[in-house]
C-alpha atoms as a PDB file:
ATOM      1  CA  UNK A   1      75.261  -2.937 -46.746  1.00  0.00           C
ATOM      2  CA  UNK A   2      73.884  -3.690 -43.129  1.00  0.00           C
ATOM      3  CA  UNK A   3      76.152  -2.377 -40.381  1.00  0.00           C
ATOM      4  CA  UNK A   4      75.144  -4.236 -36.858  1.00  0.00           C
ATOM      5  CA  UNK A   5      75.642  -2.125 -33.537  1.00  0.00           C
ATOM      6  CA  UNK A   6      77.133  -3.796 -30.740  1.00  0.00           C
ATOM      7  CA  UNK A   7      76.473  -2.393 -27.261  1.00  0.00           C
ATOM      8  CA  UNK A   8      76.894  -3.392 -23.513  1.00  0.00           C
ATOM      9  CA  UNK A   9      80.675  -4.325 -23.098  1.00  0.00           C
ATOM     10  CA  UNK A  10      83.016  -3.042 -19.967  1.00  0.00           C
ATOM     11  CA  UNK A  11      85.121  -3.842 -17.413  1.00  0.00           C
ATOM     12  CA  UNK A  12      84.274  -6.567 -15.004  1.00  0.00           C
ATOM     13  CA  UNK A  13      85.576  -8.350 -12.182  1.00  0.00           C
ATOM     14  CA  UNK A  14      86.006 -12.365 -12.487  1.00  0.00           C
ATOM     15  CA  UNK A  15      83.251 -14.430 -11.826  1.00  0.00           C
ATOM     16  CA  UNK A  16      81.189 -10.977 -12.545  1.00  0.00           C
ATOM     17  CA  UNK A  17      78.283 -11.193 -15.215  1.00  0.00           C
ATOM     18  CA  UNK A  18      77.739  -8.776 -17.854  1.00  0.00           C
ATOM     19  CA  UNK A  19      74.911  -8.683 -21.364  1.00  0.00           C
ATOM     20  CA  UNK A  20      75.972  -7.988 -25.017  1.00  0.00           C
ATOM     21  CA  UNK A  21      73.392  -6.452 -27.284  1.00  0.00           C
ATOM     22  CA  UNK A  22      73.300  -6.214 -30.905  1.00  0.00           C
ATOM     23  CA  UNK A  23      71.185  -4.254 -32.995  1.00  0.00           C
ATOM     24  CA  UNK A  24      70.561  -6.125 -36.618  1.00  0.00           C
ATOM     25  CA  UNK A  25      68.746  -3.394 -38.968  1.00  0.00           C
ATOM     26  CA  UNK A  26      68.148  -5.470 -41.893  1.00  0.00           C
ATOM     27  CA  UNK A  27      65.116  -3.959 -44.165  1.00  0.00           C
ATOM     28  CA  UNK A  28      63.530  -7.365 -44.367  1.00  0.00           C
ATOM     29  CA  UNK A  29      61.817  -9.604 -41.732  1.00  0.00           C
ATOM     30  CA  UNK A  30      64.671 -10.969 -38.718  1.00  0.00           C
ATOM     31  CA  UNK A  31      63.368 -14.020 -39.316  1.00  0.00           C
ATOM     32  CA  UNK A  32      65.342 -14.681 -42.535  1.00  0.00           C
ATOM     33  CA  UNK A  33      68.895 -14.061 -40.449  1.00  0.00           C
ATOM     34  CA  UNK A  34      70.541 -15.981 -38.267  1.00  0.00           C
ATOM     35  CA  UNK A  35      72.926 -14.495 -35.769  1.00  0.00           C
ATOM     36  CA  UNK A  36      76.041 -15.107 -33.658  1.00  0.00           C
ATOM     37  CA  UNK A  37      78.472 -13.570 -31.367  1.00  0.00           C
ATOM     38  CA  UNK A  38      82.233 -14.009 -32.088  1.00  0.00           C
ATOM     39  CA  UNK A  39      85.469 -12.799 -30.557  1.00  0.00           C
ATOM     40  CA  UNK A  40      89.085 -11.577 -30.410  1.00  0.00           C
ATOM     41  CA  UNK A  41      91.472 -11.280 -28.073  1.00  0.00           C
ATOM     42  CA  UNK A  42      95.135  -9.427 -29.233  1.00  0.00           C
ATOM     43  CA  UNK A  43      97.019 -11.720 -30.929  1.00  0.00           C
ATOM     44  CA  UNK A  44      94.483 -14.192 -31.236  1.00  0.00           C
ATOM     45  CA  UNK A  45      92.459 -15.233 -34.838  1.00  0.00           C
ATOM     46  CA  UNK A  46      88.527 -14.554 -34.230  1.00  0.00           C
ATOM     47  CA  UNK A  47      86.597 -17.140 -32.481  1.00  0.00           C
ATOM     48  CA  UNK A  48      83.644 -18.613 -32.913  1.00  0.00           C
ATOM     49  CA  UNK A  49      81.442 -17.831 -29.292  1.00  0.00           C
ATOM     50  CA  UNK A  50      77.653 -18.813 -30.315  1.00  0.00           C
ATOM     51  CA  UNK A  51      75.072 -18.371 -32.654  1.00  0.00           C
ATOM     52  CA  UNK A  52      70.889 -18.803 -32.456  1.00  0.00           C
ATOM     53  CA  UNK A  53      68.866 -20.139 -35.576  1.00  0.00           C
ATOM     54  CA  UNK A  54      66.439 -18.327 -37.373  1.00  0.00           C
ATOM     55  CA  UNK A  55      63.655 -18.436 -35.074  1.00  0.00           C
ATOM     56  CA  UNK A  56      65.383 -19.146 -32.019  1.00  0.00           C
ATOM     57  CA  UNK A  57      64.800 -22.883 -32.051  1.00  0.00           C
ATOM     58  CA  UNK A  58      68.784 -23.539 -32.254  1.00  0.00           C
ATOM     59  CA  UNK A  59      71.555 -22.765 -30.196  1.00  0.00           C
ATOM     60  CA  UNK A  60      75.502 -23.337 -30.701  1.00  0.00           C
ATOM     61  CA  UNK A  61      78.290 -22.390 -27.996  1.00  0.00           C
ATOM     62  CA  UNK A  62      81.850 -23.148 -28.534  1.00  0.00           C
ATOM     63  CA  UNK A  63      82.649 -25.573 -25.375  1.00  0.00           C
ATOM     64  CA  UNK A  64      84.600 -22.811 -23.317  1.00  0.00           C
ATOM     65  CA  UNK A  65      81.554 -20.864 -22.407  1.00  0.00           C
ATOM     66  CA  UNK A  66      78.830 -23.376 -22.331  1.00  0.00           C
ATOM     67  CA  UNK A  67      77.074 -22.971 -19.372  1.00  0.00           C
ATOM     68  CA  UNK A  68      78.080 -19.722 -18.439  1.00  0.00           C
ATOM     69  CA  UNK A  69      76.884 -17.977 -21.737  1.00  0.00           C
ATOM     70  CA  UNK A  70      73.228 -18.015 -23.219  1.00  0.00           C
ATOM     71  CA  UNK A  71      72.486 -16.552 -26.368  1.00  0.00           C
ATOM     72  CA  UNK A  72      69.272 -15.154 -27.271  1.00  0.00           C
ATOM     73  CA  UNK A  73      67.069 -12.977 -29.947  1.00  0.00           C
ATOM     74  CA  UNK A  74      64.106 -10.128 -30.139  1.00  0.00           C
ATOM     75  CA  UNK A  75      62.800 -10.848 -34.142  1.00  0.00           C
ATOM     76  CA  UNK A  76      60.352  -7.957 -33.429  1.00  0.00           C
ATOM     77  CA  UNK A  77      63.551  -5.658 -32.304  1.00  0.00           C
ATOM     78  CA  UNK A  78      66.018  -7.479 -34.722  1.00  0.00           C
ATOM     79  CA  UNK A  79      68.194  -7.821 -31.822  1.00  0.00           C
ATOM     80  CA  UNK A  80      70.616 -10.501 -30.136  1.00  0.00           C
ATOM     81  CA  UNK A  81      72.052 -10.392 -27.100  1.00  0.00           C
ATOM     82  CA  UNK A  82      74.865 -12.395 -25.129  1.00  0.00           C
ATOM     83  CA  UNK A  83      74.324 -13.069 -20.979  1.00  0.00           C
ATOM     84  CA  UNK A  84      77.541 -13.658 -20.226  1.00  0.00           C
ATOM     85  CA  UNK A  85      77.673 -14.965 -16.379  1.00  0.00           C
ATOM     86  CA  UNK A  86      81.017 -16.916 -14.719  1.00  0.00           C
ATOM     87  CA  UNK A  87      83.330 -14.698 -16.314  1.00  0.00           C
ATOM     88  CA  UNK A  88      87.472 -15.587 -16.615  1.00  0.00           C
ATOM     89  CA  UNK A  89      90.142 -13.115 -17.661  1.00  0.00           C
ATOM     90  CA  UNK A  90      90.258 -15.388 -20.780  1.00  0.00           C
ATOM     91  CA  UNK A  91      87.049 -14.409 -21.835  1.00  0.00           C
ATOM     92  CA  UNK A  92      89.020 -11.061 -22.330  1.00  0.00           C
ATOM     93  CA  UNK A  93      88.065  -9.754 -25.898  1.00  0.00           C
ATOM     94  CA  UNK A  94      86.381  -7.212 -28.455  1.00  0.00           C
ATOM     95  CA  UNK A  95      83.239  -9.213 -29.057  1.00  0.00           C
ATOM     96  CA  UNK A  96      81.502  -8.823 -32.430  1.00  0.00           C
ATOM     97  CA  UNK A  97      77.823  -9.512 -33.100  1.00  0.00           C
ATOM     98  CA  UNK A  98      77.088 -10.897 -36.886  1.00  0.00           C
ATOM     99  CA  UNK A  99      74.478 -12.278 -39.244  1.00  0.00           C
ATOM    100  CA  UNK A 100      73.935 -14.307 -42.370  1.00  0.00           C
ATOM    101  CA  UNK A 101      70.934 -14.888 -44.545  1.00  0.00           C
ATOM    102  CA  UNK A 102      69.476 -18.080 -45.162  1.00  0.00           C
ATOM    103  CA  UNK A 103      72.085 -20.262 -47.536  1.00  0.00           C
ATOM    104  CA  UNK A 104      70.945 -23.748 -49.377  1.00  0.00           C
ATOM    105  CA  UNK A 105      73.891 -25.293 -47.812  1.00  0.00           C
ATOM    106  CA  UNK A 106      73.849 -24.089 -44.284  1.00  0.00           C
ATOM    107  CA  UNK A 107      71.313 -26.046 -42.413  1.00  0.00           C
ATOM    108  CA  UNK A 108      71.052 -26.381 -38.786  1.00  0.00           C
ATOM    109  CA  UNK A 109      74.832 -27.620 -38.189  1.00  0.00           C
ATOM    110  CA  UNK A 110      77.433 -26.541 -35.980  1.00  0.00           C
ATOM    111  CA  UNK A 111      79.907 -26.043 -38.501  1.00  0.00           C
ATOM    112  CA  UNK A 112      78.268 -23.406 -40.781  1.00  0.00           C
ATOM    113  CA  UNK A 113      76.887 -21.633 -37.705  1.00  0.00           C
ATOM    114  CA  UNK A 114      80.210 -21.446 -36.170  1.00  0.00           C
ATOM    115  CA  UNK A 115      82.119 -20.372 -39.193  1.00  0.00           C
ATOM    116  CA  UNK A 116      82.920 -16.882 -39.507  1.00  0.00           C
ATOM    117  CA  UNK A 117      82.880 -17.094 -43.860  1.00  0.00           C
ATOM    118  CA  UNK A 118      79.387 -18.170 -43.885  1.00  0.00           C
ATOM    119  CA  UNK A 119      78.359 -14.587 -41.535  1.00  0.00           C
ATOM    120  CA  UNK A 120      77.254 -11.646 -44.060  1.00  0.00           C
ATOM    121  CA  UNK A 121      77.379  -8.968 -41.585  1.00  0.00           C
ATOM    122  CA  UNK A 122      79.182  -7.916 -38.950  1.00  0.00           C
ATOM    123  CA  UNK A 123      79.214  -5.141 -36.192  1.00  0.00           C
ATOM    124  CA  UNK A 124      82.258  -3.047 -35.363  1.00  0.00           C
ATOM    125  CA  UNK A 125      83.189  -4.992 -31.948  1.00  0.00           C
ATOM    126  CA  UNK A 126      82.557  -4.009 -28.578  1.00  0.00           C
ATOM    127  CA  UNK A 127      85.571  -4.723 -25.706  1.00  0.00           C
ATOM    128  CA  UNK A 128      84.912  -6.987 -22.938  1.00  0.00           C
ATOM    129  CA  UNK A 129      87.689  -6.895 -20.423  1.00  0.00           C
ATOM    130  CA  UNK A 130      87.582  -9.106 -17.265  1.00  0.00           C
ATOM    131  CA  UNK A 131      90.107  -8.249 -14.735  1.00  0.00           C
ATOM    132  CA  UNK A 132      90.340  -7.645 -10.852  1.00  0.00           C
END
């Protein structure tokens, strides 16, 4: 079993900026995984936030933080991270990195990438709390 390490959450102030960071230690090349950022706010199911393809070359973001979050990867580090940038009190959740191998039926879509069943791994959550 892979357990992913989330790092990097806090406290901030609205309209503050702060980056998520995920380590991925999968035995295997990085390359094989791709990788997203969900989250969950009490009371709330888990939510879909974004997810980068395998090599970087695609990028999904549900439409609440599209241009205020950007989603990238380190394949050398097995990493992901999360710039969040523009950020609301709704944003206001544990944030959880996760990854999923390759599937036959998951090609570049928005729906498997944004669906929390397809994911094989998952980290433990770190809290993001915006608030003044």
């Amino acid at each position: 079993q892979v357990q992913l390490e989330e790092s990097g959450g806090g406290l901030v102030q609205p309209g503050g900026s702060l980056s998520l960071s995920c380590e991925v230690p999968v035995s295997d090349s990085a390359t094989n995984y791709a990788m997203g950022w969900f989250r969950q706010a009490p009371g709330h199911e888990r939510e879909f936030v974004a997810a980068i393809g395998w090599s970087g070359e695609s990028t999904y973001y549900t439409d609440s933080v599209k241009g205020r979050f950007f989603i990238s990867r380190d394949n050398e580090k097995k990493t992901v991270g999360l710039q969040m940038s523009g950020l609301k009190p709704e944003d206001t959740a544990v944030y959880y990195c996760a990854a999923f191998r390759a599937k036959y039926w998951c090609t570049a879509n928005f729906g498997c990438f944004s669906h929390p069943g397809t994911y094989d791994y998952w980290g433990r959550g770190t809290q993001v709390t915006v608030s003044s």
